[in-house]
N, C-alpha and C. Protein backbone atom coordinates (compact mmCIF):
# COMPACT_ATOMS: atom_id res chain seq x y z
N UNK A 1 0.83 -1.19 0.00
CA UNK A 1 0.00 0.00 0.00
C UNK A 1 0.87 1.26 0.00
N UNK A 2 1.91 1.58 1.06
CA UNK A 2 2.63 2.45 1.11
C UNK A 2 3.68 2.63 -0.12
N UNK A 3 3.96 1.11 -0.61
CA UNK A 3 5.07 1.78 -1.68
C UNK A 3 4.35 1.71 -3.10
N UNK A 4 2.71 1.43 -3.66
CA UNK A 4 1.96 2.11 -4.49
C UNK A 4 1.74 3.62 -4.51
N UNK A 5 1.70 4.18 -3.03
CA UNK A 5 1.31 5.55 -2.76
C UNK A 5 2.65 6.41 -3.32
N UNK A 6 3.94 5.45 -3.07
CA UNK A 6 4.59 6.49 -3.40
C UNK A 6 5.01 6.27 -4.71
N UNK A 7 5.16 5.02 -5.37
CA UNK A 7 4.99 4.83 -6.96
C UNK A 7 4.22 5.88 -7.53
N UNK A 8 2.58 6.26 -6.94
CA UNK A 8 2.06 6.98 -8.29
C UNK A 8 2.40 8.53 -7.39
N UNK A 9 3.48 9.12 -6.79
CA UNK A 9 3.72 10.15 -6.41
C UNK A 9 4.82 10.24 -7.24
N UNK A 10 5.59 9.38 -7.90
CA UNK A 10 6.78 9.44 -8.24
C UNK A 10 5.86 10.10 -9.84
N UNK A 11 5.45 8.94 -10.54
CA UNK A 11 4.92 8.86 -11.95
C UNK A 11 4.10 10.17 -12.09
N UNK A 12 3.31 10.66 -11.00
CA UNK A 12 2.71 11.82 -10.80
C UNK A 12 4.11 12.75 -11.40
N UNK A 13 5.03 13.05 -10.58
CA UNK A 13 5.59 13.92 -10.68
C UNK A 13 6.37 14.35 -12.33
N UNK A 14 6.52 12.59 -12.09
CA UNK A 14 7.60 12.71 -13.66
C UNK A 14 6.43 13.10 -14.79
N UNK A 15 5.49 12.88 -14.73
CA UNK A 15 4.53 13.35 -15.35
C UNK A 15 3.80 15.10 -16.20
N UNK A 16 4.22 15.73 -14.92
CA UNK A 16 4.42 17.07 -14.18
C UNK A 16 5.53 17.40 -15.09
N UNK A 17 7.07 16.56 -15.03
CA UNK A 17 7.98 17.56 -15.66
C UNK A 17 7.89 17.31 -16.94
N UNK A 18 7.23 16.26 -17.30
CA UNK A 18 7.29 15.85 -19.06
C UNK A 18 6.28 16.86 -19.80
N UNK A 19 5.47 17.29 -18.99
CA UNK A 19 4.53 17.82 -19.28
C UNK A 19 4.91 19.56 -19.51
N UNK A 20 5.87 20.42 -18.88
CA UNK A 20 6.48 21.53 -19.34
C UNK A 20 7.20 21.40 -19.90
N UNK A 21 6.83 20.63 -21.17
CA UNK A 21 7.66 20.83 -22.45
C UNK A 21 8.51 19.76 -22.92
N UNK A 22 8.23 19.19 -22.39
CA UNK A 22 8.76 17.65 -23.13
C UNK A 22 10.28 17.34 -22.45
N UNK A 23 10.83 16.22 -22.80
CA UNK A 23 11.94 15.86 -22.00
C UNK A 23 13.50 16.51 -22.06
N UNK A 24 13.59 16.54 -20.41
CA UNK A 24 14.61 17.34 -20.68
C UNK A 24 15.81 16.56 -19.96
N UNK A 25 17.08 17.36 -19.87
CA UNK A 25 17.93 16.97 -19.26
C UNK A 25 18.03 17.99 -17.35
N UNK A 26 18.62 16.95 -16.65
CA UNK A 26 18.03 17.55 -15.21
C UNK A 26 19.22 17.28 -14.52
N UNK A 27 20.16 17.87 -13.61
CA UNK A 27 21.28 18.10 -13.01
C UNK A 27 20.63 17.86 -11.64
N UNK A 28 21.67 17.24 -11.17
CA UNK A 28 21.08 17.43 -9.20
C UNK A 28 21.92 18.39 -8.61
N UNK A 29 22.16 18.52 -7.06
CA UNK A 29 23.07 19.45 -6.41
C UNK A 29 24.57 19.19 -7.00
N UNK A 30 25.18 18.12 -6.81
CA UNK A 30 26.13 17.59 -7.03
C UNK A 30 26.65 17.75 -8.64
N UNK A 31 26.18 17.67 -9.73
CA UNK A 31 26.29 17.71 -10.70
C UNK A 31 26.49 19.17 -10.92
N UNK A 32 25.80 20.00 -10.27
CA UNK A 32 25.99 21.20 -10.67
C UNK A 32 27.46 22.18 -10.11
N UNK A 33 27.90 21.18 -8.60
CA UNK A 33 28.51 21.98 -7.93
C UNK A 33 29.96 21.53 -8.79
N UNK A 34 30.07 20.69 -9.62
CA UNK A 34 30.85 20.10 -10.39
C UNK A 34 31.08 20.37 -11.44
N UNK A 35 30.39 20.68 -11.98
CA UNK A 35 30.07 21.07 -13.58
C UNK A 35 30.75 23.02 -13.58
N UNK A 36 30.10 23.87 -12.31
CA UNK A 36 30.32 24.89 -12.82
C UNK A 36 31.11 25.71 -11.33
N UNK A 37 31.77 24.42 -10.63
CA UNK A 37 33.00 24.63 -9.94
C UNK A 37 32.58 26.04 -8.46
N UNK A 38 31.40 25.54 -7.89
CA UNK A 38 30.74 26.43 -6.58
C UNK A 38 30.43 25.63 -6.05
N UNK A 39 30.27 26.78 -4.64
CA UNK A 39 30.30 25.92 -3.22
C UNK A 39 28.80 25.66 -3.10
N UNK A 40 28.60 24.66 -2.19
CA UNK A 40 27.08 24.16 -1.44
C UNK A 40 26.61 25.79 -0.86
N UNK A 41 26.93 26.38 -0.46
CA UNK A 41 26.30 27.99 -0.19
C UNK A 41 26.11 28.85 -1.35
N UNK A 42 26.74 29.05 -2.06
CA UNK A 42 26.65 29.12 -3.20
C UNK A 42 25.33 28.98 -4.01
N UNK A 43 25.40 27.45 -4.25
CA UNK A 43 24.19 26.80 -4.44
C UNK A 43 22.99 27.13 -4.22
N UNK A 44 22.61 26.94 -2.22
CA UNK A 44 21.94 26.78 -1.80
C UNK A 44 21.41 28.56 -1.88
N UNK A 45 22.46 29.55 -1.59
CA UNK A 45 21.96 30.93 -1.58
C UNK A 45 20.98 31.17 -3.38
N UNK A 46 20.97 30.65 -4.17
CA UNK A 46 21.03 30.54 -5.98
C UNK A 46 19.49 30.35 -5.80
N UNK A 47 19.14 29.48 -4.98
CA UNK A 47 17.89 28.64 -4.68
C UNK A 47 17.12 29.24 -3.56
N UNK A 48 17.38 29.84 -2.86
CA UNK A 48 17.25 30.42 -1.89
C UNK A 48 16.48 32.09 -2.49
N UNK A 49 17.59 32.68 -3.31
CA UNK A 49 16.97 33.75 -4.06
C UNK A 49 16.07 33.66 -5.04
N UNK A 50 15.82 32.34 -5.09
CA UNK A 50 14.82 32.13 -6.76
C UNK A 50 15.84 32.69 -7.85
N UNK A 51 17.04 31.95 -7.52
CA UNK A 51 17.85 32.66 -9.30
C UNK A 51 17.44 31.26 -9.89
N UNK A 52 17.91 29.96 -9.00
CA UNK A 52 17.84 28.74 -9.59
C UNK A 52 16.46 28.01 -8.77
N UNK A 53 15.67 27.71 -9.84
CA UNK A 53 14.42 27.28 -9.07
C UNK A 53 14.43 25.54 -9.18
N UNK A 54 14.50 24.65 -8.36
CA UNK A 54 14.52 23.35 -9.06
C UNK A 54 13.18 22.79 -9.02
N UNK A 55 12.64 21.47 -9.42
CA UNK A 55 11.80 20.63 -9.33
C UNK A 55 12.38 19.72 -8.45
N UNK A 56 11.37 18.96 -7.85
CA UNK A 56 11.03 18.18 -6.46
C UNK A 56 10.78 17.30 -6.63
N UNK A 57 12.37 15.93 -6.59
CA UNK A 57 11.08 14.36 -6.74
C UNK A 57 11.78 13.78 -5.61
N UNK A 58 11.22 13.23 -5.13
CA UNK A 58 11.11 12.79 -3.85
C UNK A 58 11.44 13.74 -2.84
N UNK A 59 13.02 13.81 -2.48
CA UNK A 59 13.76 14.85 -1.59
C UNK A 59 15.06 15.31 -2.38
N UNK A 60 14.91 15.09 -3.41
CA UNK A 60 16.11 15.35 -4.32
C UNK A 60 15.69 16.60 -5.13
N UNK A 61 16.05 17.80 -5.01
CA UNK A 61 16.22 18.77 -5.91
C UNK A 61 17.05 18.69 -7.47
N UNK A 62 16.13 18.77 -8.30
CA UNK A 62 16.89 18.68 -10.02
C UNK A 62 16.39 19.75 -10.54
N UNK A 63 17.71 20.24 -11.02
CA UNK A 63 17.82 21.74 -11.79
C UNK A 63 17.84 20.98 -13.43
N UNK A 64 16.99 22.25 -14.22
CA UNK A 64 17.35 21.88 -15.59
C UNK A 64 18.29 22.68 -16.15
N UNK A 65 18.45 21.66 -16.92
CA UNK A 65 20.06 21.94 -17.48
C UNK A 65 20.32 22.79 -18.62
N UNK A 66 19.10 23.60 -18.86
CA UNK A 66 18.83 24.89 -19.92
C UNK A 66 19.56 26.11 -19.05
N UNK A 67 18.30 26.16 -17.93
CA UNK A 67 18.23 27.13 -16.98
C UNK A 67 19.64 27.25 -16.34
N UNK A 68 20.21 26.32 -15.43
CA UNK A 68 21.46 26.30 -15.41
C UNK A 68 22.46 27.17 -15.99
N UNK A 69 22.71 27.01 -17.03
CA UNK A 69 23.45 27.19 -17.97
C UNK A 69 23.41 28.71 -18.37
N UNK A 70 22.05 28.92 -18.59
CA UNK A 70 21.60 30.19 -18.93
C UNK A 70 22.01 31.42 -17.38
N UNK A 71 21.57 30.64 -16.61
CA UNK A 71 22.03 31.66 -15.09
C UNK A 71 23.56 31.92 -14.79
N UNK A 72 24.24 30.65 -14.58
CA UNK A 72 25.80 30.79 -14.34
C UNK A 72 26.43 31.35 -15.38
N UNK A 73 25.75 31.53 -16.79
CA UNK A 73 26.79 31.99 -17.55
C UNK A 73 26.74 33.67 -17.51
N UNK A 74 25.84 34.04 -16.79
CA UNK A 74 25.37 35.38 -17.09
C UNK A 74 26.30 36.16 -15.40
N UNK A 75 26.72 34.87 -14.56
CA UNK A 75 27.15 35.06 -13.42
C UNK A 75 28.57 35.43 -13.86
N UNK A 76 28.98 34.79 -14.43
CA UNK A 76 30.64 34.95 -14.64
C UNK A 76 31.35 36.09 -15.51
């Protein structure tokens, strides 16, 4: 029962992101702090200000990898 509830919370969601626009590519914390060489404060302040807004699946924050790109490059 409990792990149906969270199956169609999952499919719900992925649902949700397929649905703004079709499939994309999606970075987590880690990927990003890697990719464009900043700290976890950093990060977290990015998200914090609404520069970087992520989507929510489970407890994992995923940034898309448009947006990303488009923000840090305008940072540097």
């Amino acid at each position: 029962m409990e792990l149906e509830r969270g199956q169609m919370r999952i499919q719900q969601t992925l649902d949700m992101l397929l649905e703004r626009g079709g499939p994309k590519k999606w970075l987590d914390s880690c990927d990003i702090k890697q990719m464009f060489h900043i700290s976890k404060s950093t990060l977290y302040r990015l998200k914090k200000d609404r520069i970087l807004i992520p989507e929510t699946l489970g407890r994992k924050d995923l940034y898309d990898t448009e947006d990303v790109q488009k923000v840090l490059s305008k940072k540097k």
